[in-house]
C-alpha atoms as a PDB file:
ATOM      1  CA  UNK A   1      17.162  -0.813 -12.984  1.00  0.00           C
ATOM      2  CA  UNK A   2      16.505  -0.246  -9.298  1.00  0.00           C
ATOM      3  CA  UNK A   3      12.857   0.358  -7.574  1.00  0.00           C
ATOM      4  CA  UNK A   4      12.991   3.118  -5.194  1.00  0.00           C
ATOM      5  CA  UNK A   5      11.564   1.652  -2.075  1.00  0.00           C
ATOM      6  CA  UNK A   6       7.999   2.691  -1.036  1.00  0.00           C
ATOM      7  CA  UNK A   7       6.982   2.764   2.762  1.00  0.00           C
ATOM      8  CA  UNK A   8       3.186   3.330   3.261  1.00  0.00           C
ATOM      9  CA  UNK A   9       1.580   3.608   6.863  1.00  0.00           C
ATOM     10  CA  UNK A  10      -2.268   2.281   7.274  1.00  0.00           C
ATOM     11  CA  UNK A  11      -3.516   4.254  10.275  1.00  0.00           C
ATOM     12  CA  UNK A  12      -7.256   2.826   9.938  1.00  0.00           C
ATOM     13  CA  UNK A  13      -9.555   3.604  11.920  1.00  0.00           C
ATOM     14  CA  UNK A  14      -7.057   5.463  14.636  1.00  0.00           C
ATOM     15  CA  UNK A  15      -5.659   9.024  14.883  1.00  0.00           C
ATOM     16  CA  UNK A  16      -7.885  12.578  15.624  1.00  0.00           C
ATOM     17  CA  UNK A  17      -7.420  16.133  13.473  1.00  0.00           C
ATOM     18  CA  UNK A  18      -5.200  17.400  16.610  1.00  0.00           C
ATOM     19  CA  UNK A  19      -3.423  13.845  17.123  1.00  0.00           C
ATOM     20  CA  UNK A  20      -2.503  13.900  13.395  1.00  0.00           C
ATOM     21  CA  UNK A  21      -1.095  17.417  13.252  1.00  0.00           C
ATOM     22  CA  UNK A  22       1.195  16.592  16.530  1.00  0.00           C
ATOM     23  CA  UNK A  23       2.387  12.953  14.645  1.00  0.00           C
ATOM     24  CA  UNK A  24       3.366  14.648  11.111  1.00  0.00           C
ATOM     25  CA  UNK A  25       5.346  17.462  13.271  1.00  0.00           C
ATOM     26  CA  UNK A  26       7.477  14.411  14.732  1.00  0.00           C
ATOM     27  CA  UNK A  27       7.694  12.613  11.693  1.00  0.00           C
ATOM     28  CA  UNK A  28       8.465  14.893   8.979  1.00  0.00           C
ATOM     29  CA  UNK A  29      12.037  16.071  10.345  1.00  0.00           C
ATOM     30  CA  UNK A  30      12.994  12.550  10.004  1.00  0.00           C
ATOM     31  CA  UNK A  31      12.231  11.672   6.764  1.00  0.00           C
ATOM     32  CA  UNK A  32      14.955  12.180   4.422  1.00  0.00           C
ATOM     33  CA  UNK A  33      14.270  13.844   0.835  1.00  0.00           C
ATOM     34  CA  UNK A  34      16.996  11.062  -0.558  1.00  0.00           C
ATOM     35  CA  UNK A  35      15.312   7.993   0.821  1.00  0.00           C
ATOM     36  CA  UNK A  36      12.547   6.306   0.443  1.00  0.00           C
ATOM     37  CA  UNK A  37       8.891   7.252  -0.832  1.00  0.00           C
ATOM     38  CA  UNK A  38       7.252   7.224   2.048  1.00  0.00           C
ATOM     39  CA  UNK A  39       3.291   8.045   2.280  1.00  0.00           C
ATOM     40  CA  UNK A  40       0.810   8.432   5.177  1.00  0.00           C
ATOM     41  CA  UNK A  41      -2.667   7.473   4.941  1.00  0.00           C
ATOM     42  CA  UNK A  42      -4.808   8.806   7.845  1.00  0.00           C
ATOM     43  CA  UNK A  43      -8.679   8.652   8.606  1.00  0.00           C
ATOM     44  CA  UNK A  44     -10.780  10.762   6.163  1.00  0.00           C
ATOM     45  CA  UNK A  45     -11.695  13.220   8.385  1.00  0.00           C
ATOM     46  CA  UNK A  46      -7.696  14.082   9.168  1.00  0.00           C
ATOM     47  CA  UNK A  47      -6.643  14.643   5.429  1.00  0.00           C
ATOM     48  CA  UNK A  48      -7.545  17.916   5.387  1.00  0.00           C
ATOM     49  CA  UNK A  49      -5.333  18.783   8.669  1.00  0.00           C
ATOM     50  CA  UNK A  50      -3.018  16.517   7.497  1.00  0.00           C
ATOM     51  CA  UNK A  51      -2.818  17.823   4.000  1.00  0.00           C
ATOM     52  CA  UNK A  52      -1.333  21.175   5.212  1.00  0.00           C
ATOM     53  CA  UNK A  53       1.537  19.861   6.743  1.00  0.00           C
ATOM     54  CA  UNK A  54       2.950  17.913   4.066  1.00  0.00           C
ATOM     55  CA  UNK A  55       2.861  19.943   1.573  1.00  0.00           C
ATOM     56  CA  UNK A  56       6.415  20.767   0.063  1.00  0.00           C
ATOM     57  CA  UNK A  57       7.772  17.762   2.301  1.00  0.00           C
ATOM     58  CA  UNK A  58       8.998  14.312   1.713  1.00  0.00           C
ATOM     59  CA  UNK A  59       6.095  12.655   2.837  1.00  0.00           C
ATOM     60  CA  UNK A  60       2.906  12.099   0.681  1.00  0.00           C
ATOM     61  CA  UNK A  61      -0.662  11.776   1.674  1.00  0.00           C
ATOM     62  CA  UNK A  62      -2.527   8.922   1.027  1.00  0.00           C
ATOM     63  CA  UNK A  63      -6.318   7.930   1.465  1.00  0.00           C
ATOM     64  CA  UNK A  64      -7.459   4.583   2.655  1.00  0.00           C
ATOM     65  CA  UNK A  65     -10.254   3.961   0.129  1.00  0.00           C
ATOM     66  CA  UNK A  66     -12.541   5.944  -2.619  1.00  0.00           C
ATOM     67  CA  UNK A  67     -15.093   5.300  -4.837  1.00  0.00           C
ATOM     68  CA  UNK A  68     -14.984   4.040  -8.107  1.00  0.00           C
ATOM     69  CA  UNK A  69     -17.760   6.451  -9.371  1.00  0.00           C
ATOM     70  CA  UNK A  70     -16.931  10.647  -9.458  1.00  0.00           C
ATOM     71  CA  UNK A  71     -20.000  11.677  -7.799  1.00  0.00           C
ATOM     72  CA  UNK A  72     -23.718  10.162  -6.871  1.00  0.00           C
ATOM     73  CA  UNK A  73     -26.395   8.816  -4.488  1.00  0.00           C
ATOM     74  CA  UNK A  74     -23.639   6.638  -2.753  1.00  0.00           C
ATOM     75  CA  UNK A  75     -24.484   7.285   1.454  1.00  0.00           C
ATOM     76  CA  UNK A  76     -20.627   7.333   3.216  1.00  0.00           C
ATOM     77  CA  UNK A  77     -18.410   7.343   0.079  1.00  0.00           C
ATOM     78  CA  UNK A  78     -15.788   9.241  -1.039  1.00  0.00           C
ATOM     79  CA  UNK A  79     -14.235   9.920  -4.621  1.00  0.00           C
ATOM     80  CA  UNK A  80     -11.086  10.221  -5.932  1.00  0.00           C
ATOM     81  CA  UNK A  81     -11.634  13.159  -7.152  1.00  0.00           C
ATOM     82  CA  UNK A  82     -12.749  14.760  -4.233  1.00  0.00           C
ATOM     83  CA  UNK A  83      -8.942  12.989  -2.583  1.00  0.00           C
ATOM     84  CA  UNK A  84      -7.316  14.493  -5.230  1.00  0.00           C
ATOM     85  CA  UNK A  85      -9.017  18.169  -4.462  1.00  0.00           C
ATOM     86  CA  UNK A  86      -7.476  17.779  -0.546  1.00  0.00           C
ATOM     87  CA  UNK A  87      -3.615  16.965  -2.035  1.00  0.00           C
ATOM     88  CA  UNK A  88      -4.134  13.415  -1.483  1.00  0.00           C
ATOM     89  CA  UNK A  89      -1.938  11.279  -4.110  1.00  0.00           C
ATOM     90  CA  UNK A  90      -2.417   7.905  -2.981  1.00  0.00           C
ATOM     91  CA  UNK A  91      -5.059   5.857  -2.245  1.00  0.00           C
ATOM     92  CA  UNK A  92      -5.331   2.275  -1.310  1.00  0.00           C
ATOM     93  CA  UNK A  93      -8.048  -0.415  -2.680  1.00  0.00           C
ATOM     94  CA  UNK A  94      -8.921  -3.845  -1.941  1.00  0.00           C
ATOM     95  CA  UNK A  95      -7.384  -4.235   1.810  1.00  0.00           C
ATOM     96  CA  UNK A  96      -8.349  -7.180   3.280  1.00  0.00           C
ATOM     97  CA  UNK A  97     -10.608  -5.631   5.867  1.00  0.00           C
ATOM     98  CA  UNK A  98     -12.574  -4.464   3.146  1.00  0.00           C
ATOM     99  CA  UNK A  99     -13.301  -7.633   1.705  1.00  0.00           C
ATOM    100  CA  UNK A 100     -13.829  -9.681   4.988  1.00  0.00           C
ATOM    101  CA  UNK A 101     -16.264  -6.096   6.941  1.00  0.00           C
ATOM    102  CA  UNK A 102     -17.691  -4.465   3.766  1.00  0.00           C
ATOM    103  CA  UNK A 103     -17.805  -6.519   1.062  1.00  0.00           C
ATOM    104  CA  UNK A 104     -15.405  -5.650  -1.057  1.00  0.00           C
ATOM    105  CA  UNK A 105     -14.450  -7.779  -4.053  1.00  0.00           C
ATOM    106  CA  UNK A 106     -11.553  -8.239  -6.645  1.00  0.00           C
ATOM    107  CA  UNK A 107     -14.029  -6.817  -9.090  1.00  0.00           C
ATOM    108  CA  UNK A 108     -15.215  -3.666  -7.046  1.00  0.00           C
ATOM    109  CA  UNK A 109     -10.810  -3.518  -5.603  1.00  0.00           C
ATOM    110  CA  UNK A 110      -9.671  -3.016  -9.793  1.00  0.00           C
ATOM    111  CA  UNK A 111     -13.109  -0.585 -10.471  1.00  0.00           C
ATOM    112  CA  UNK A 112     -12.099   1.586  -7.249  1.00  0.00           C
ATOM    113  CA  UNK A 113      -7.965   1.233  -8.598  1.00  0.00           C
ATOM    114  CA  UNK A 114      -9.335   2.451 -12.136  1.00  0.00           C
ATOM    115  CA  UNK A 115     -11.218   5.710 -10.739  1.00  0.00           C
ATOM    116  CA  UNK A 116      -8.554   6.628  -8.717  1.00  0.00           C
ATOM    117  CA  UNK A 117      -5.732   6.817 -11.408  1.00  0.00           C
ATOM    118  CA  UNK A 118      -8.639   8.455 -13.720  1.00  0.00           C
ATOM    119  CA  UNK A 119      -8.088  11.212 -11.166  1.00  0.00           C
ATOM    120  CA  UNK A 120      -4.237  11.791 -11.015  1.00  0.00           C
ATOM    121  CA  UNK A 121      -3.629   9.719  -7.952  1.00  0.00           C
ATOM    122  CA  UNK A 122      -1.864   6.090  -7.468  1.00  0.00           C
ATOM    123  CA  UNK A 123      -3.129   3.116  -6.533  1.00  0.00           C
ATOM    124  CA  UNK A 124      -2.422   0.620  -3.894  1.00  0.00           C
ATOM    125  CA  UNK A 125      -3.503  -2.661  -4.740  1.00  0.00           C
ATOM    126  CA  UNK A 126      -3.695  -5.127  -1.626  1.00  0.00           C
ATOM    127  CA  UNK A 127      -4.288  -9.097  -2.376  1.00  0.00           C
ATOM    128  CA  UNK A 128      -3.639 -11.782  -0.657  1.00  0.00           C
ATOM    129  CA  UNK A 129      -4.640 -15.134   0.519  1.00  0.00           C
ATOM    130  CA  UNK A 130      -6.543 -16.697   4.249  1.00  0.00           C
ATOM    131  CA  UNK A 131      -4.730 -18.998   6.178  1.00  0.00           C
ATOM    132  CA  UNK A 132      -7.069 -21.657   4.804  1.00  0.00           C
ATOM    133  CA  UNK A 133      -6.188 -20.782   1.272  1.00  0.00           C
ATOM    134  CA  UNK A 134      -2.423 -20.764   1.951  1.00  0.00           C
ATOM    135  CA  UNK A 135      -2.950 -24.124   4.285  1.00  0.00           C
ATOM    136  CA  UNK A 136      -4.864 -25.916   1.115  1.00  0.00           C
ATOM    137  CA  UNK A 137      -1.966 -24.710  -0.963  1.00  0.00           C
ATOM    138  CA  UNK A 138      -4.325 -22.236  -3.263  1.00  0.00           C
ATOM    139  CA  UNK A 139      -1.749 -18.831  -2.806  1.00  0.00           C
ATOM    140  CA  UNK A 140      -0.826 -18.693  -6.200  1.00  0.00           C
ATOM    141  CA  UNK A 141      -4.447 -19.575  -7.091  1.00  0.00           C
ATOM    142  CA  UNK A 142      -5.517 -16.865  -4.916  1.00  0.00           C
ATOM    143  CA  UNK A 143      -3.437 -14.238  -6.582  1.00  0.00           C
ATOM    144  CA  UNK A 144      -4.017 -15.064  -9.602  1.00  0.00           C
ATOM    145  CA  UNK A 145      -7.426 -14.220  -9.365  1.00  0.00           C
ATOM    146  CA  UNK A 146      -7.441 -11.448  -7.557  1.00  0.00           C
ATOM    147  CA  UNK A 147      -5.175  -9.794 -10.140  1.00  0.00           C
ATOM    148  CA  UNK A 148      -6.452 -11.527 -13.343  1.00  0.00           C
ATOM    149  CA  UNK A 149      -7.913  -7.940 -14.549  1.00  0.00           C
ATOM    150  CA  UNK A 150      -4.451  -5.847 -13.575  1.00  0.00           C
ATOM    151  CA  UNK A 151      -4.282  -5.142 -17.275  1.00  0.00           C
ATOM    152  CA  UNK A 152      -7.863  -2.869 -16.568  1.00  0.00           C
ATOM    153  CA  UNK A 153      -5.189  -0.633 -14.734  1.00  0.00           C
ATOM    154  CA  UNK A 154      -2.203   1.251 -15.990  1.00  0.00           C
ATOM    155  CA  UNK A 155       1.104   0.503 -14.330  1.00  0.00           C
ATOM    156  CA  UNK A 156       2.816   3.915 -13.877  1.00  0.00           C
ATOM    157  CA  UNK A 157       0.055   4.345 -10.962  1.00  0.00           C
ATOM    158  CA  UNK A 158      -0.045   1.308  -9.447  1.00  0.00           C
ATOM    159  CA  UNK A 159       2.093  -0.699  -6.265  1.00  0.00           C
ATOM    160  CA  UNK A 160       0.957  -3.966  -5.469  1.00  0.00           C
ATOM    161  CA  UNK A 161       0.128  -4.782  -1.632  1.00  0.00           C
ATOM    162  CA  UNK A 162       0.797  -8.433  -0.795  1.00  0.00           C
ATOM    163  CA  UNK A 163      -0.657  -8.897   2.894  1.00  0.00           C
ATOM    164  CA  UNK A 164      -1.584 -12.711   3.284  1.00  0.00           C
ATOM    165  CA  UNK A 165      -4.700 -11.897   5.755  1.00  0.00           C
ATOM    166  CA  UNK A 166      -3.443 -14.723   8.153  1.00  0.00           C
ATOM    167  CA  UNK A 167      -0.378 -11.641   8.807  1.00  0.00           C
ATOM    168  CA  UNK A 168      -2.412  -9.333   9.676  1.00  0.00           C
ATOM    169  CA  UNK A 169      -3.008  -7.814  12.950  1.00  0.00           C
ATOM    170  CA  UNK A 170      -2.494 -11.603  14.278  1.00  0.00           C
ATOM    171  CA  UNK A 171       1.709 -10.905  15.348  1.00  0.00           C
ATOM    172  CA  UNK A 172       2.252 -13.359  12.516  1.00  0.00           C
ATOM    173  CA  UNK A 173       3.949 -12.474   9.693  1.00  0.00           C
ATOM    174  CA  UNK A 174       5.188 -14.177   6.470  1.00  0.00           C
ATOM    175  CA  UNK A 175       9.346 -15.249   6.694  1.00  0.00           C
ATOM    176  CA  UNK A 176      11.633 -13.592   4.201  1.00  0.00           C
ATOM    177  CA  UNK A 177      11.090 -16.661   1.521  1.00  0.00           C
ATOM    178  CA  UNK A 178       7.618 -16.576   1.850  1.00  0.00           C
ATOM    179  CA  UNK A 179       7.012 -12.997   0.822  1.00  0.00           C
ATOM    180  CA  UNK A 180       9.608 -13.141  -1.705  1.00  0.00           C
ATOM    181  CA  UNK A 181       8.104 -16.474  -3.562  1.00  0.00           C
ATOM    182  CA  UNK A 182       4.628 -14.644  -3.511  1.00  0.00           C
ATOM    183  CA  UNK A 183       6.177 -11.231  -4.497  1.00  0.00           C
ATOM    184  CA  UNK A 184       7.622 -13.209  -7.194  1.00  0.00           C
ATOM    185  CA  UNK A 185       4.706 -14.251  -8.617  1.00  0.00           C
ATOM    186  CA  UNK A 186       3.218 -11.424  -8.121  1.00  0.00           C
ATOM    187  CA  UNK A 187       5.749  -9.744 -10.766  1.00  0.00           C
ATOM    188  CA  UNK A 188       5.222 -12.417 -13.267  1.00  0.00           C
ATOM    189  CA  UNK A 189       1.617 -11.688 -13.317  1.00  0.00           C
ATOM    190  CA  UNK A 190       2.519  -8.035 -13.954  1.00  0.00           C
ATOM    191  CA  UNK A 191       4.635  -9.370 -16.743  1.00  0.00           C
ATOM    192  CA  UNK A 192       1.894 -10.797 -18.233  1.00  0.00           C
ATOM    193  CA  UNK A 193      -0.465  -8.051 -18.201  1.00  0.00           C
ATOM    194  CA  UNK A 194       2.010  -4.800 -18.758  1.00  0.00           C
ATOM    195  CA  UNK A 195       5.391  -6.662 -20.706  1.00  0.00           C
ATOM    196  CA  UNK A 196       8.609  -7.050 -18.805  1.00  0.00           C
ATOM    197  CA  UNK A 197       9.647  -3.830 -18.939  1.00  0.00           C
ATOM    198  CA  UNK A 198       6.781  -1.800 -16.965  1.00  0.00           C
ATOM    199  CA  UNK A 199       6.860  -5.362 -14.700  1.00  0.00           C
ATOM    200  CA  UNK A 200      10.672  -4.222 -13.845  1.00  0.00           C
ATOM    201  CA  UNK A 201       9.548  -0.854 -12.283  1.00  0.00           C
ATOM    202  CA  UNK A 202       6.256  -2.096 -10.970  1.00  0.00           C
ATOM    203  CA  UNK A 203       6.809  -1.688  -6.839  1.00  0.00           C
ATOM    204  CA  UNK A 204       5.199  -4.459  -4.769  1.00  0.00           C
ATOM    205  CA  UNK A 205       5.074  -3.722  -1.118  1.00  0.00           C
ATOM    206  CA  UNK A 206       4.664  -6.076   1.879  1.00  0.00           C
ATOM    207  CA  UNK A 207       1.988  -5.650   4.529  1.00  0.00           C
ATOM    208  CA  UNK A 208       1.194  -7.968   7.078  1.00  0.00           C
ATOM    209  CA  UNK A 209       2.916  -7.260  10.792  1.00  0.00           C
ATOM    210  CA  UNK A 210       5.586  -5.392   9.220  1.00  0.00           C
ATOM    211  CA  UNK A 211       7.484  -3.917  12.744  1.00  0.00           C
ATOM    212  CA  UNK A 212      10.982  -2.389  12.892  1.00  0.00           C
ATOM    213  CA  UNK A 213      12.540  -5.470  14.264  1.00  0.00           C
ATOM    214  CA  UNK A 214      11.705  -7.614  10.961  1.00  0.00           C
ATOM    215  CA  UNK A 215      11.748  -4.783   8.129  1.00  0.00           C
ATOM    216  CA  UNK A 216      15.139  -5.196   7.061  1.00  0.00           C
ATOM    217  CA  UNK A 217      14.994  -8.702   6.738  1.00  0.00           C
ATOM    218  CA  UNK A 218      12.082  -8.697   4.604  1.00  0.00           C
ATOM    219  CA  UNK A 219      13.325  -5.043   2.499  1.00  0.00           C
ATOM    220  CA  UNK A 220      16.350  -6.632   1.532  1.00  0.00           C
ATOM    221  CA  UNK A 221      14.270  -9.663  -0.666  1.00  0.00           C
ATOM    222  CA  UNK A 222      14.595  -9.217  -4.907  1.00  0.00           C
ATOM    223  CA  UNK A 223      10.970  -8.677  -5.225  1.00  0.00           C
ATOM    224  CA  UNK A 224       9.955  -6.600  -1.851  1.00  0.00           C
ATOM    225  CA  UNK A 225      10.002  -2.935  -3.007  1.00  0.00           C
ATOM    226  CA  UNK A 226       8.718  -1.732   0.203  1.00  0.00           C
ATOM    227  CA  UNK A 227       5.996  -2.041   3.110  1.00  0.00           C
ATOM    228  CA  UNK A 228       2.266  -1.404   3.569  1.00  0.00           C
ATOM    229  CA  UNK A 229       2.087  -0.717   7.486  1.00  0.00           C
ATOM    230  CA  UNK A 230      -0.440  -1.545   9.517  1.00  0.00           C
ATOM    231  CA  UNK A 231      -0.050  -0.524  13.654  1.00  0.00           C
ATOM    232  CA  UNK A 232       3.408   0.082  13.997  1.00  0.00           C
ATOM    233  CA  UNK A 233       2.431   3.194  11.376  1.00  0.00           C
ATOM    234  CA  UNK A 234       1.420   4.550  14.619  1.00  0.00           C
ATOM    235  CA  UNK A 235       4.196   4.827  16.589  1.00  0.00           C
ATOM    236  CA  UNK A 236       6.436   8.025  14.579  1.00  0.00           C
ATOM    237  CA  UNK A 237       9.733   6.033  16.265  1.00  0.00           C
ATOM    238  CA  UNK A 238       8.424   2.804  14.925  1.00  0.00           C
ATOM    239  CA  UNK A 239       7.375   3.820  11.435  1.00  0.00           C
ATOM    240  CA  UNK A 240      10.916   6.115  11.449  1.00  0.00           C
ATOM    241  CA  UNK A 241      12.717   2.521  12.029  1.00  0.00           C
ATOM    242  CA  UNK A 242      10.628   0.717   9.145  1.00  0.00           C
ATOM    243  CA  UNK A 243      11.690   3.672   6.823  1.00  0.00           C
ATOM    244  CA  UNK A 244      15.243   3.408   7.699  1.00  0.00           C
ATOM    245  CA  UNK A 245      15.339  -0.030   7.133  1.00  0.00           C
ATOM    246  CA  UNK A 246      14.500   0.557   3.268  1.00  0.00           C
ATOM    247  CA  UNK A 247      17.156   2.934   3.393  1.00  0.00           C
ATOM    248  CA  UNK A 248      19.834   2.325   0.733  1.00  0.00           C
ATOM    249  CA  UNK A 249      18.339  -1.247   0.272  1.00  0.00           C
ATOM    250  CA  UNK A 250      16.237  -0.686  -3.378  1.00  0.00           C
ATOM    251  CA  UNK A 251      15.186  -3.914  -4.945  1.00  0.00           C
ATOM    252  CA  UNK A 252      17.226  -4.960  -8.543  1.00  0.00           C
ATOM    253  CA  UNK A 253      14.422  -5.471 -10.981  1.00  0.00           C
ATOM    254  CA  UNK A 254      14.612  -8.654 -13.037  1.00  0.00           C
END
């Protein structure tokens, strides 16, 4: 069986209504129906804007949070099924800079997963470890928490985000053996809580410094299905390279 690579691009905090609209018009003629998944996953207040422009294109719209109730007294929150109302179809829980700037948990990360497949969309899951965990040796540990309720979620909707927080927005990033061993894991924990056979199409991305000049070389591992990217999302020639990289190079479930 072969995972069709997924390429996801993290804008954050970055990228105005008219800034958006000018990026997707670059970006969209390069994205080939044939290759990879590829989403975008721009500011709230550009999905709307952005939204128009993808529809009937290669390129799916993703949201970088929601909340894990459908409506309420909850200041600055969105739902996923207000996303799902705009065309978004992605959404992604748990980053890292949630947990370290707003508190997010694993517990609140699988809760916000949960509401957003309720509503017809998919679910990026990000974990990973500190460079103090991975220093004391507690990685595995580390993931194994922070996916010990996967079973909550279903796996049809789900991709897994490795991004070992050390990787991120430092210029460091994790070699080729040390994303695979961690993807690795990662797939044996979704063994655990789905059965080998949902763990086989179960797409576990990358994120952490993922730039065009080390993509391939981290694509081409058993257990990397894709990439969760961070800045070089930014750049249309950049995130074109990433998404050529995956080209042709889907992982061989095990």
């Amino acid at each position: 069986m072969l995972r069709r690579p997924l390429i996801a691009g993290n804008w954050k905090m970055h990228g105005s209504t008219a800034w958006t609209q000018q990026y997707l018009e670059e970006l969209l003629p390069r994205v080939a129906t044939d290759g990879p998944e590829v989403v975008v996953c721009p500011p709230f207040t550009a999905l709307a804007a952005a939204a128009v422009i993808v529809v009937g294109s290669p390129v799916a719209l993703g949201a970088q949070n929601c909340h894990w109730e459908e409506k309420g007294a909850f200041t600055g929150e969105v739902s996923a099924a207000m996303l799902a109302e705009l065309g978004v179809r992605w959404v992604i829980v748990g980053h890292s800079e949630r947990r370290q700037y707003f508190g997010e948990t694993d517990e609140t990360a699988i809760r916000r997963a949960a509401a957003a497949q309720e509503a017809g969309l998919n679910a990026i899951l990000c974990v990973g470890e500190t460079l103090a965990q991975r220093q004391a040796g507690e990685t595995f540990a580390v993931l194994e928490a922070q996916t010990r309720d996967l079973g909550r979620l279903g796996p049809a909707r789900l991709a897994i985000a490795y991004e070992p927080v050390w990787a991120i927005g430092t210029g460091h990033t994790a070699t080729p053996a040390q994303a695979q061993e961690a993807h690795a894991f990662l797939r044996q924990r979704a063994r655990q809580h789905f059965g080998a056979e949902a763990a086989s199409r179960l797409r576990i991305l990358y994120g952490g410094s993922v730039k065009p000049d080390n993509a391939a070389e981290l694509l081409v591992q058993g257990d990397v299905d894709g990439a969760l990217v961070g800045g070089a999302s930014l750049d249309v020639a950049g995130f074109s390279a990433i998404i050529q990289a995956a080209t042709g190079q889907p992982s061989l479930a095990r």
